[in-house]
C-alpha atoms as a PDB file:
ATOM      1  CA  UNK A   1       0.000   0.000   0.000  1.00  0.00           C
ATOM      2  CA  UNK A   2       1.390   3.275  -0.815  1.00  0.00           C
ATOM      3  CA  UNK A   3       1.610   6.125   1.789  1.00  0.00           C
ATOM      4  CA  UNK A   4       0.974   9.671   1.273  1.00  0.00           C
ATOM      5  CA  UNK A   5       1.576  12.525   3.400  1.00  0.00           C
ATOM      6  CA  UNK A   6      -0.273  15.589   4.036  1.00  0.00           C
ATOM      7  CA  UNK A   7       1.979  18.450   3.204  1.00  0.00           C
ATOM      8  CA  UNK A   8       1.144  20.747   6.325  1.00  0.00           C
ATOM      9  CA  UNK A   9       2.664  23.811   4.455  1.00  0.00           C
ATOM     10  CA  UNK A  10      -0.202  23.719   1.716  1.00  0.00           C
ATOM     11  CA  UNK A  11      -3.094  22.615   3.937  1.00  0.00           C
ATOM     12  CA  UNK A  12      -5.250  24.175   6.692  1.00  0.00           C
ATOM     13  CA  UNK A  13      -7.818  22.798   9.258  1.00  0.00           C
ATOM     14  CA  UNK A  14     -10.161  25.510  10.099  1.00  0.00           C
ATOM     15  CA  UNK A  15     -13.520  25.931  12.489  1.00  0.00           C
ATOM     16  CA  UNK A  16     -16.195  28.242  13.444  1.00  0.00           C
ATOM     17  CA  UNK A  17     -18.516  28.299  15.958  1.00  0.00           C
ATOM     18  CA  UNK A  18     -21.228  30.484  17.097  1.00  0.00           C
ATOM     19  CA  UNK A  19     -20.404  33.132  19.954  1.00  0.00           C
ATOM     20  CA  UNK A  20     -22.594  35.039  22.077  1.00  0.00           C
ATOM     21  CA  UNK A  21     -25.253  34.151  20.151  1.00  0.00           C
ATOM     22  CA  UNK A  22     -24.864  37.005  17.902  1.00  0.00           C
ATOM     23  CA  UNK A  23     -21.555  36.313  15.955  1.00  0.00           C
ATOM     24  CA  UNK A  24     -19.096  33.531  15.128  1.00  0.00           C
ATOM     25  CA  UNK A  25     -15.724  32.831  16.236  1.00  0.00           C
ATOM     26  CA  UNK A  26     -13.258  31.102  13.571  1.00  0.00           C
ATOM     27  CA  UNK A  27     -10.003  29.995  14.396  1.00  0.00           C
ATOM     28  CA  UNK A  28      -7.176  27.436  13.431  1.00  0.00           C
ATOM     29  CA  UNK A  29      -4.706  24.755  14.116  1.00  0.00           C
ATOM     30  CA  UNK A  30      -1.413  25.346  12.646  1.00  0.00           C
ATOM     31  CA  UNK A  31       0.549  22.182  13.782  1.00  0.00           C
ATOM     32  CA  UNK A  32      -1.175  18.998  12.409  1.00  0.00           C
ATOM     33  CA  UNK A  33       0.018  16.024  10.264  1.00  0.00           C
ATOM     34  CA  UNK A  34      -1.508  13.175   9.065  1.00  0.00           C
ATOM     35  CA  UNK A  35      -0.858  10.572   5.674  1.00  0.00           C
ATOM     36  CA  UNK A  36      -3.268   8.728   3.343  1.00  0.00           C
ATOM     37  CA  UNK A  37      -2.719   4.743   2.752  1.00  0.00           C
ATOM     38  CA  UNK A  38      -4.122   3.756  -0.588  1.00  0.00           C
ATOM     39  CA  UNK A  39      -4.646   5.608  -3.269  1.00  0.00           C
ATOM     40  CA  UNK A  40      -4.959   8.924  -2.800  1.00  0.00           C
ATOM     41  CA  UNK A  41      -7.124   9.454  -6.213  1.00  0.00           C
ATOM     42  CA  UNK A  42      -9.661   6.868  -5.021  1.00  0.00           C
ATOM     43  CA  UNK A  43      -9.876   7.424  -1.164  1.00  0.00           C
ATOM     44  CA  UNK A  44     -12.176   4.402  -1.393  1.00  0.00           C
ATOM     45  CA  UNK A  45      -9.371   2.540  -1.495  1.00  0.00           C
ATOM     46  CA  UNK A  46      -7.864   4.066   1.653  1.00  0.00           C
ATOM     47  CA  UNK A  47      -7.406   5.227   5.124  1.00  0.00           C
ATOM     48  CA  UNK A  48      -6.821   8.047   6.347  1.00  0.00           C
ATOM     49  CA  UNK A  49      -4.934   9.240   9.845  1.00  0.00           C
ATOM     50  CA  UNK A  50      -4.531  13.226  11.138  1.00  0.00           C
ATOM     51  CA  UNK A  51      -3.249  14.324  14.150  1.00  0.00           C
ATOM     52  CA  UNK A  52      -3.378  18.327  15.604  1.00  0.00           C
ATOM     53  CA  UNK A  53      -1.733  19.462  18.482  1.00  0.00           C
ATOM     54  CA  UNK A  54      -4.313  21.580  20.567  1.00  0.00           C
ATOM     55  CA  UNK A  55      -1.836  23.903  21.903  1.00  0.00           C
ATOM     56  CA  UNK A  56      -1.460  25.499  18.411  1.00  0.00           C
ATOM     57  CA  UNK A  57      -5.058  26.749  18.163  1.00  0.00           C
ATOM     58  CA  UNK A  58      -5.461  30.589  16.932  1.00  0.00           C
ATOM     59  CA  UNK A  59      -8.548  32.526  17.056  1.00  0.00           C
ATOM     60  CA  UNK A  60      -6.801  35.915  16.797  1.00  0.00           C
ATOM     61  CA  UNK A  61      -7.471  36.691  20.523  1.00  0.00           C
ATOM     62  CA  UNK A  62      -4.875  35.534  22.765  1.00  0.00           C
ATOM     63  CA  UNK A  63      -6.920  35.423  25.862  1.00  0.00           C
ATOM     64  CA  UNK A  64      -9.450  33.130  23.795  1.00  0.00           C
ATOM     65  CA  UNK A  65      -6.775  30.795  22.992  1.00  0.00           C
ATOM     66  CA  UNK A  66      -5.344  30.127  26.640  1.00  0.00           C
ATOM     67  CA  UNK A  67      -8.905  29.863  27.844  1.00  0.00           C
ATOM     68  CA  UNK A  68      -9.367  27.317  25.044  1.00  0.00           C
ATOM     69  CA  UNK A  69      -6.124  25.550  25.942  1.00  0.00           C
ATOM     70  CA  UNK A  70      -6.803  25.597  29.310  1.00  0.00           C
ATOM     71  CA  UNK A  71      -9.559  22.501  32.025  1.00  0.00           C
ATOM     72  CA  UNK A  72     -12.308  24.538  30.945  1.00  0.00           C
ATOM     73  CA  UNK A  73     -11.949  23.007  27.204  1.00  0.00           C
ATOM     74  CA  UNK A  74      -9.258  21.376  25.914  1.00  0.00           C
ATOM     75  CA  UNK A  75      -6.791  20.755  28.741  1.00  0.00           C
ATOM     76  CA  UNK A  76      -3.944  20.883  26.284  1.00  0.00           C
ATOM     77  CA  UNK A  77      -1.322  20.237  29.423  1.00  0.00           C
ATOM     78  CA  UNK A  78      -3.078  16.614  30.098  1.00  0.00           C
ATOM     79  CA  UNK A  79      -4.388  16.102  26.162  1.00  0.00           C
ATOM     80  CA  UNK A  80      -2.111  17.957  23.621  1.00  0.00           C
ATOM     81  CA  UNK A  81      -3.446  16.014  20.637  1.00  0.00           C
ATOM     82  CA  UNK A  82      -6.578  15.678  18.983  1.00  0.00           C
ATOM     83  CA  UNK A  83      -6.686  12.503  16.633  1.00  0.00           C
ATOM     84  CA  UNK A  84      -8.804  11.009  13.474  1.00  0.00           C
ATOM     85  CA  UNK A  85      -8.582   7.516  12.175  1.00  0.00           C
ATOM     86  CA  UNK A  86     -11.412   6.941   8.854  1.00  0.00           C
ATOM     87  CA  UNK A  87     -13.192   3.500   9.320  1.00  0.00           C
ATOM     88  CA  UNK A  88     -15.080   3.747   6.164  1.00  0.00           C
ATOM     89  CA  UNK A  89     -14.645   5.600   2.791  1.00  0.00           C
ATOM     90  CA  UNK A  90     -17.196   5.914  -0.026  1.00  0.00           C
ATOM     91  CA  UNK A  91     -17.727   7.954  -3.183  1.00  0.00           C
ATOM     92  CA  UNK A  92     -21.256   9.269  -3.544  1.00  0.00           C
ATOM     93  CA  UNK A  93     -21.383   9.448  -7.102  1.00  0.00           C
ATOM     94  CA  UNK A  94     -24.588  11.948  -7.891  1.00  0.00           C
ATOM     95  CA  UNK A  95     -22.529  14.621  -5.157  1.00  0.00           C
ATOM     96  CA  UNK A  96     -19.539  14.178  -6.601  1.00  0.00           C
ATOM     97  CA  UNK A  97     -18.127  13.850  -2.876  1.00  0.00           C
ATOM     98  CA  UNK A  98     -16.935  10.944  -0.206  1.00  0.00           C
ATOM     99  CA  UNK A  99     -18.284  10.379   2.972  1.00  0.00           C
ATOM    100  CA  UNK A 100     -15.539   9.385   5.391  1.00  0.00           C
ATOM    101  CA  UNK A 101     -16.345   8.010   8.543  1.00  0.00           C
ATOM    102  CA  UNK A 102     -13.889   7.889  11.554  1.00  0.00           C
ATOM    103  CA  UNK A 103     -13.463   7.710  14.894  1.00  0.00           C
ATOM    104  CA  UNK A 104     -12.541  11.455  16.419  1.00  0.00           C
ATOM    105  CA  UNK A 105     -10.641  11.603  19.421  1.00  0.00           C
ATOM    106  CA  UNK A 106     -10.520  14.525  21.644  1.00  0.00           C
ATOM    107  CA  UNK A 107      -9.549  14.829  25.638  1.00  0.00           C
ATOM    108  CA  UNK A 108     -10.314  11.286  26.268  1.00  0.00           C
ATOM    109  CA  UNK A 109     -13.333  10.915  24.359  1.00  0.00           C
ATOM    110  CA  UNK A 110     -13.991   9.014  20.930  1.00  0.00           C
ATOM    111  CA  UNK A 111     -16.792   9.106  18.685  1.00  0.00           C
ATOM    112  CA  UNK A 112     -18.017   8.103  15.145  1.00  0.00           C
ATOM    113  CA  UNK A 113     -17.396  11.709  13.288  1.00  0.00           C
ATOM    114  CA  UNK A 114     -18.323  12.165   9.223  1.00  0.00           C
ATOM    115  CA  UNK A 115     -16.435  14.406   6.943  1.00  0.00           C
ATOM    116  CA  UNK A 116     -17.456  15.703   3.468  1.00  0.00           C
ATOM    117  CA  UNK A 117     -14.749  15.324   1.047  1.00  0.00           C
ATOM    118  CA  UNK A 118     -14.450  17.093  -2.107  1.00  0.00           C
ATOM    119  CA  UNK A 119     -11.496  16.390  -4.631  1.00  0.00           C
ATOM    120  CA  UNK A 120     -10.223  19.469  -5.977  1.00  0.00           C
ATOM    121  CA  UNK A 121      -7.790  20.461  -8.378  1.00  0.00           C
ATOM    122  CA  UNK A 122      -4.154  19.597  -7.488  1.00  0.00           C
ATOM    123  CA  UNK A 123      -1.947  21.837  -9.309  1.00  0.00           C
ATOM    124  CA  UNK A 124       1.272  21.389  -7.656  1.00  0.00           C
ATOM    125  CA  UNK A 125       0.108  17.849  -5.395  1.00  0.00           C
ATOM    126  CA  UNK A 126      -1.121  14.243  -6.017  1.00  0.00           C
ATOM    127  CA  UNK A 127      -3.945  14.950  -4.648  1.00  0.00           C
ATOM    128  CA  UNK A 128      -5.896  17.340  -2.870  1.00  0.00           C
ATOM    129  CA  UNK A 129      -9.417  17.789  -0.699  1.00  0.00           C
ATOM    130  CA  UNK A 130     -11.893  20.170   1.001  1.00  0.00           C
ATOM    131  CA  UNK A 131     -13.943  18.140   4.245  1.00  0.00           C
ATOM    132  CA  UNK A 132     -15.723  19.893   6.506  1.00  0.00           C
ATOM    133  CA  UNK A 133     -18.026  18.093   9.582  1.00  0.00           C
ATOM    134  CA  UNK A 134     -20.014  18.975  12.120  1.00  0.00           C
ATOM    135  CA  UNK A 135     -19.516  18.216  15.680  1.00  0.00           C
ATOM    136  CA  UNK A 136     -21.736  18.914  19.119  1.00  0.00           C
ATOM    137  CA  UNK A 137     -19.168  19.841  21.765  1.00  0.00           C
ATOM    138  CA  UNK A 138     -20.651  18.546  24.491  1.00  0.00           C
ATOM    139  CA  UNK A 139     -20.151  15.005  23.010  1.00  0.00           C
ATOM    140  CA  UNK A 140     -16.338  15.509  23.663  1.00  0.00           C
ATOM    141  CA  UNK A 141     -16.756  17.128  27.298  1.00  0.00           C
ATOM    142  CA  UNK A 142     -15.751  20.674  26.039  1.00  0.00           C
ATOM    143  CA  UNK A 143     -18.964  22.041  28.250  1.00  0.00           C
ATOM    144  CA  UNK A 144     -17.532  24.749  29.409  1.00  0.00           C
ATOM    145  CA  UNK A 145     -20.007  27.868  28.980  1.00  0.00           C
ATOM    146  CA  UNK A 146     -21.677  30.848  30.107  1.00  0.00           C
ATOM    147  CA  UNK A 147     -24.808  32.463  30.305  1.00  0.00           C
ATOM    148  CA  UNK A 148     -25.484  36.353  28.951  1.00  0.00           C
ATOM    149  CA  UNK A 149     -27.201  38.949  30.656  1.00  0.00           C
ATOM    150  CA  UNK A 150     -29.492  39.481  27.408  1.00  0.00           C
ATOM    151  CA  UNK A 151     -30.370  35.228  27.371  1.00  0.00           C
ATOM    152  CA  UNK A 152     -28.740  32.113  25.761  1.00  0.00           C
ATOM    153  CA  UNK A 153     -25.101  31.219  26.402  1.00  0.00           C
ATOM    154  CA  UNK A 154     -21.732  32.470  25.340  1.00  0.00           C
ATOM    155  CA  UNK A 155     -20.460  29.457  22.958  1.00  0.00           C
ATOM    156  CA  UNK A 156     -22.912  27.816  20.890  1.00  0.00           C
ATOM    157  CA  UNK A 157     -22.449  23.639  20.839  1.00  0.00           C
ATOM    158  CA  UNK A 158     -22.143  22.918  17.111  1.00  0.00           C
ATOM    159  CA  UNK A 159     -18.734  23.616  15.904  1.00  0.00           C
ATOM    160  CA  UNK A 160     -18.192  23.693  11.949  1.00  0.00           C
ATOM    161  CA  UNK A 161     -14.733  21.931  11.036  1.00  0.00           C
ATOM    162  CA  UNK A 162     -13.734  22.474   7.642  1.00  0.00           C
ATOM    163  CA  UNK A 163     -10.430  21.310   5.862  1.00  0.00           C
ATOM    164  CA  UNK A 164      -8.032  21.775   3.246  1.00  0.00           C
ATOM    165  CA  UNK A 165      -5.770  18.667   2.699  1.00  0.00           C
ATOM    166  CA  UNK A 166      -3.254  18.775   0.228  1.00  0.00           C
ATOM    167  CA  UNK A 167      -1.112  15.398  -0.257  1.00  0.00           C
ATOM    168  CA  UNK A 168       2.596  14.120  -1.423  1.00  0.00           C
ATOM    169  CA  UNK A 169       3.974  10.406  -1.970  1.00  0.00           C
ATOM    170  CA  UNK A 170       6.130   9.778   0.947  1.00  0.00           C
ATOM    171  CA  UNK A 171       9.194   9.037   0.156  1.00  0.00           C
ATOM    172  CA  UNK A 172      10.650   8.350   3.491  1.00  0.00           C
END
């Protein structure tokens, strides 16, 4: 089986999640890896494997991204990684897209997550993809919240991850 890696330098994962019930907060992870086994033109054929370290989360607002960091959510000290390992890949012809099924890992929680993938144009890489998913927060024990003076809470629970994976043959 051939492996492929994500080339970090050319790829992004992104989220967004509603905030004070008014506006949205986006944000990213800049240190994550992961690699492809298969055939990266026919992720049917393949598994998939990503890794971000928690600690490199930026919502442009420093304050934000300790609090994130810290017990309240991700307790990056005790859990600096969050992990994904596909179980299941399949091409949905009439979308033109794969659904990927995994198993998500964050804090010391797993559950059954499922991305979106679209193949896009490569240019410069073997291959390359946009997935996005959605997840409920609470189902990974990131509760943390806060109620506002003018009603609801300060962080909505769905969070909106989206993707942009571009991949190389490893030649290592």
């Amino acid at each position: 089986m051939s492996k492929w890696k994500i080339d970090s330098a050319a790829s992004s994962v992104g989220f967004s999640v509603p905030h004070m019930m008014v506006s949205t907060v986006t944000g990213n992870f800049s240190d994550f890896s992961g690699n492809i086994e298969g055939d990266p033109a026919d992720l049917s054929k393949s598994t998939v494997q990503f890794q971000v370290s928690v600690a490199s989360i930026d919502t442009d607002n420093k304050e934000r991204d300790i609090h994130l960091c810290s017990k309240d959510f991700f307790d990056a000290a005790a859990f600096p990684y969050m992990t994904f390992i596909s179980r299941s890949i399949y091409w949905m012809e009439q979308e033109g897209m794969y659904r990927m099924n995994g198993d998500l890992t964050i804090k010391q929680t797993t559950k059954k997550v499922l991305f979106c993938v679209t193949p896009i144009d490569p240019e410069d890489f073997e291959a390359c993809y946009e997935a996005d998913a959605k997840l409920k927060r609470k189902e990974f024990d990131l509760t943390w919240n806060r109620a506002i003076e003018a009603g609801g809470v300060m962080v909505g629970d769905t969070i909106d991850i989206q993707l942009t994976i571009a991949v190389r043959k490893n030649l290592s």
